[in-house]
C-alpha atoms as a PDB file:
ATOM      1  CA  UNK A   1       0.000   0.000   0.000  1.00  0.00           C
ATOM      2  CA  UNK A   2       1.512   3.538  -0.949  1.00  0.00           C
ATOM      3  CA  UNK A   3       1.434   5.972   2.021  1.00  0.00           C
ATOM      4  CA  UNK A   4      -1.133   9.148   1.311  1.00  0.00           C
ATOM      5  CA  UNK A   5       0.156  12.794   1.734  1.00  0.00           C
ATOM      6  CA  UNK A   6      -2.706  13.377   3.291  1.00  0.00           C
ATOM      7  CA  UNK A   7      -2.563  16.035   5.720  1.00  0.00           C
ATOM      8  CA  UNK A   8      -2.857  15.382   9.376  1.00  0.00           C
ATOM      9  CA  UNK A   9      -5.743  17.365  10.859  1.00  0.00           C
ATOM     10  CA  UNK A  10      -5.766  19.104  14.163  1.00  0.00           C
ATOM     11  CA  UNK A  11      -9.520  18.054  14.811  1.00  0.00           C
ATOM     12  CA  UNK A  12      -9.479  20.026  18.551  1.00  0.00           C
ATOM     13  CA  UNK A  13      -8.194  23.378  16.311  1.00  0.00           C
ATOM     14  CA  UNK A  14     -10.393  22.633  13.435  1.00  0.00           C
ATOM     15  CA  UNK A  15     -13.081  22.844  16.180  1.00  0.00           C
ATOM     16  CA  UNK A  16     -12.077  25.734  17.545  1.00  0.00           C
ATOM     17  CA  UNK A  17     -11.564  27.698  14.193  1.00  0.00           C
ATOM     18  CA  UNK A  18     -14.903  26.830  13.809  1.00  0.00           C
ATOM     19  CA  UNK A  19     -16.343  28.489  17.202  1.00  0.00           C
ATOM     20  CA  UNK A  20     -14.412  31.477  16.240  1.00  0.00           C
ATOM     21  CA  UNK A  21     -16.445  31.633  12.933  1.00  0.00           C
ATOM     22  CA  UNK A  22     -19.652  31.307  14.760  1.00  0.00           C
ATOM     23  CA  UNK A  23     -18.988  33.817  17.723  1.00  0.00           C
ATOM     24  CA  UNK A  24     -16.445  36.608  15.676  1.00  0.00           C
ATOM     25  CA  UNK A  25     -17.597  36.981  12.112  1.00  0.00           C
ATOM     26  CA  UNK A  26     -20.713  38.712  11.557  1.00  0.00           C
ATOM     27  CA  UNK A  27     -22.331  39.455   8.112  1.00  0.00           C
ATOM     28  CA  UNK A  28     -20.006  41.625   6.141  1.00  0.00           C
ATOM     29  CA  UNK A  29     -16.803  40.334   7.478  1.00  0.00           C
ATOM     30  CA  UNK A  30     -18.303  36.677   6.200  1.00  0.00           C
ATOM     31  CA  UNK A  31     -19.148  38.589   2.375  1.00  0.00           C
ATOM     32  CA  UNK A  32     -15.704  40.364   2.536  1.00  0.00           C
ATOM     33  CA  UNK A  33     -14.392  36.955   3.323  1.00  0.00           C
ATOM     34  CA  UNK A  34     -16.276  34.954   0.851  1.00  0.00           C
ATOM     35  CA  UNK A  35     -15.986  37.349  -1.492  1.00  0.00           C
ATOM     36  CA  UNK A  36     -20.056  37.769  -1.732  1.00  0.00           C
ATOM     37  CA  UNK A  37     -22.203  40.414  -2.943  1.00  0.00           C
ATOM     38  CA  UNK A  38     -24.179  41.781  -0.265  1.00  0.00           C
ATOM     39  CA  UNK A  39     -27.688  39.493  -1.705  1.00  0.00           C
ATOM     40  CA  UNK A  40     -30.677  37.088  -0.001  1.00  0.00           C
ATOM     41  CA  UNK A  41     -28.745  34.775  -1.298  1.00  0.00           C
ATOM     42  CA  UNK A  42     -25.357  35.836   0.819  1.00  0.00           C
ATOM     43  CA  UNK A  43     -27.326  36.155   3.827  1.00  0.00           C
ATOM     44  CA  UNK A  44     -28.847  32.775   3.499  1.00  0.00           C
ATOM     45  CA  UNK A  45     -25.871  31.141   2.687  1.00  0.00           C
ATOM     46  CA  UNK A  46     -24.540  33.306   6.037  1.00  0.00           C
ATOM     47  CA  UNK A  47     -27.136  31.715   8.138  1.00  0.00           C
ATOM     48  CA  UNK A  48     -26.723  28.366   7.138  1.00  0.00           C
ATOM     49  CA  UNK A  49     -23.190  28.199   7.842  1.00  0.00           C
ATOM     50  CA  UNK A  50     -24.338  29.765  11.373  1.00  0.00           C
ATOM     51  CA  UNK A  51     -26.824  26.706  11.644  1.00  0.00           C
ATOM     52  CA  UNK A  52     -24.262  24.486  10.917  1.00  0.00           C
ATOM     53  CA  UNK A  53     -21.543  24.980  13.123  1.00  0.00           C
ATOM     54  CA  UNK A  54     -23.764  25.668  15.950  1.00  0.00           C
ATOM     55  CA  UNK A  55     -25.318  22.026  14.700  1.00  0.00           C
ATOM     56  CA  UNK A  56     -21.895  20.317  15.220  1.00  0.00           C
ATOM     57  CA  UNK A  57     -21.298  21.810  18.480  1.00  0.00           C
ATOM     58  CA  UNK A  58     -23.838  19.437  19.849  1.00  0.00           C
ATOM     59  CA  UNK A  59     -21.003  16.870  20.399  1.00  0.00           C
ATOM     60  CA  UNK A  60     -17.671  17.734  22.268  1.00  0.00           C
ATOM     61  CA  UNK A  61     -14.434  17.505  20.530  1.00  0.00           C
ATOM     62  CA  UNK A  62     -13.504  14.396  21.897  1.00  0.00           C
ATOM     63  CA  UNK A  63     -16.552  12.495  20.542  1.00  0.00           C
ATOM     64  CA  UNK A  64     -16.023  14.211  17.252  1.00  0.00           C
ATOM     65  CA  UNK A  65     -12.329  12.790  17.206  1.00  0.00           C
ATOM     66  CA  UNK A  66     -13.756   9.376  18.488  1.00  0.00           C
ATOM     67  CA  UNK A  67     -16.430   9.319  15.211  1.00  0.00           C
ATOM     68  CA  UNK A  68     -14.006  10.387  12.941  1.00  0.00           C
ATOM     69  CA  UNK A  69     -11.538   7.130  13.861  1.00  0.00           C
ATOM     70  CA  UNK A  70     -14.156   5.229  13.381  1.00  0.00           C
ATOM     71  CA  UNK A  71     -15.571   6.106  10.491  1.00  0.00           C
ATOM     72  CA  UNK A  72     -11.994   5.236   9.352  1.00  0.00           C
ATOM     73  CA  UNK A  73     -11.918   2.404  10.766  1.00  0.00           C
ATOM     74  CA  UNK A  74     -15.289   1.131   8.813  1.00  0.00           C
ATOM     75  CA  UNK A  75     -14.043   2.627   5.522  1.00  0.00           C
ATOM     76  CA  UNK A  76     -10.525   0.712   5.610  1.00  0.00           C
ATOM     77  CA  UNK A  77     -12.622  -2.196   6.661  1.00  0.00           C
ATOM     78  CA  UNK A  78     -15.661  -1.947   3.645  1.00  0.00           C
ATOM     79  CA  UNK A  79     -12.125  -1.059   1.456  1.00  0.00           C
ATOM     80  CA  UNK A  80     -10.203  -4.451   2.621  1.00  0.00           C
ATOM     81  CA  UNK A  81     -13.159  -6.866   2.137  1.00  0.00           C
ATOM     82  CA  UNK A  82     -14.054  -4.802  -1.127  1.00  0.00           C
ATOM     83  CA  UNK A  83      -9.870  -6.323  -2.224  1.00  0.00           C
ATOM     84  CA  UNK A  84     -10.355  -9.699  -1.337  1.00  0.00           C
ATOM     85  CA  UNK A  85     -13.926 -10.329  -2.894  1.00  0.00           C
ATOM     86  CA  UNK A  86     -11.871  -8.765  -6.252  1.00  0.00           C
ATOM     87  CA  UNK A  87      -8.746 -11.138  -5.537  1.00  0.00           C
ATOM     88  CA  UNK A  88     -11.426 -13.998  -5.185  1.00  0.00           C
ATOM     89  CA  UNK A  89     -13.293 -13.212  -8.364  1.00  0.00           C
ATOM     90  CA  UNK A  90      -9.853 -12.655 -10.447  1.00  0.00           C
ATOM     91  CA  UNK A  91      -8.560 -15.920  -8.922  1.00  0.00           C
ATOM     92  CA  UNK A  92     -11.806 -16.878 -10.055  1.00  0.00           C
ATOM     93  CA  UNK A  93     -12.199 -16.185 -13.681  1.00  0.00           C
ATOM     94  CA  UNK A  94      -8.511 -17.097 -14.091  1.00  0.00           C
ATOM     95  CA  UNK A  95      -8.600 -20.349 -16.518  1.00  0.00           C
ATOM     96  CA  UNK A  96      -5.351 -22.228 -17.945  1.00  0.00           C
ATOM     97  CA  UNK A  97      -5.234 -22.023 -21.715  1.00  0.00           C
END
């Protein structure tokens, strides 16, 4: 297996970055950010990222970090099984000539 170059992410900073979003950007520092047009559409988009981080403070950072292993976990799992059943199959449909 090559390694990834993945970066590793600070999940307790990428939470906190977060807050500060929520509690210390307010409307037109989030369009001069963005780069939006003062619009219904800005301000919607505004308030949904509002809804959202407030949404994912419902769990603390540590149960965040736990979910996140897992879901690892699970996908390196679904992606192991997913080798063999093809290693079975080729072995499979492999015939001598």
């Amino acid at each position: 297996m090559q390694p990834t170059n993945k970066p590793s992410v600070n999940w307790q900073e990428f939470f906190e970055t977060l807050g500060a979003i929520y509690w210390h950007i307010d409307y037109y520092q989030f369009l001069q950010l963005t780069g939006l047009d003062e619009s219904d559409y800005a301000l919607n988009k505004f308030k949904t990222i509002q809804a959202a981080i407030k949404g994912l403070s419902c769990l603390d950072n540590y149960s965040w970090q736990r979910l996140i292993q897992g879901i690892e976990g699970i996908k390196n799992e679904k992606i192991a099984r997913s080798r063999e059943r093809l290693s079975q199959t080729n072995g499979q449909n492999t015939t001598a000539d």
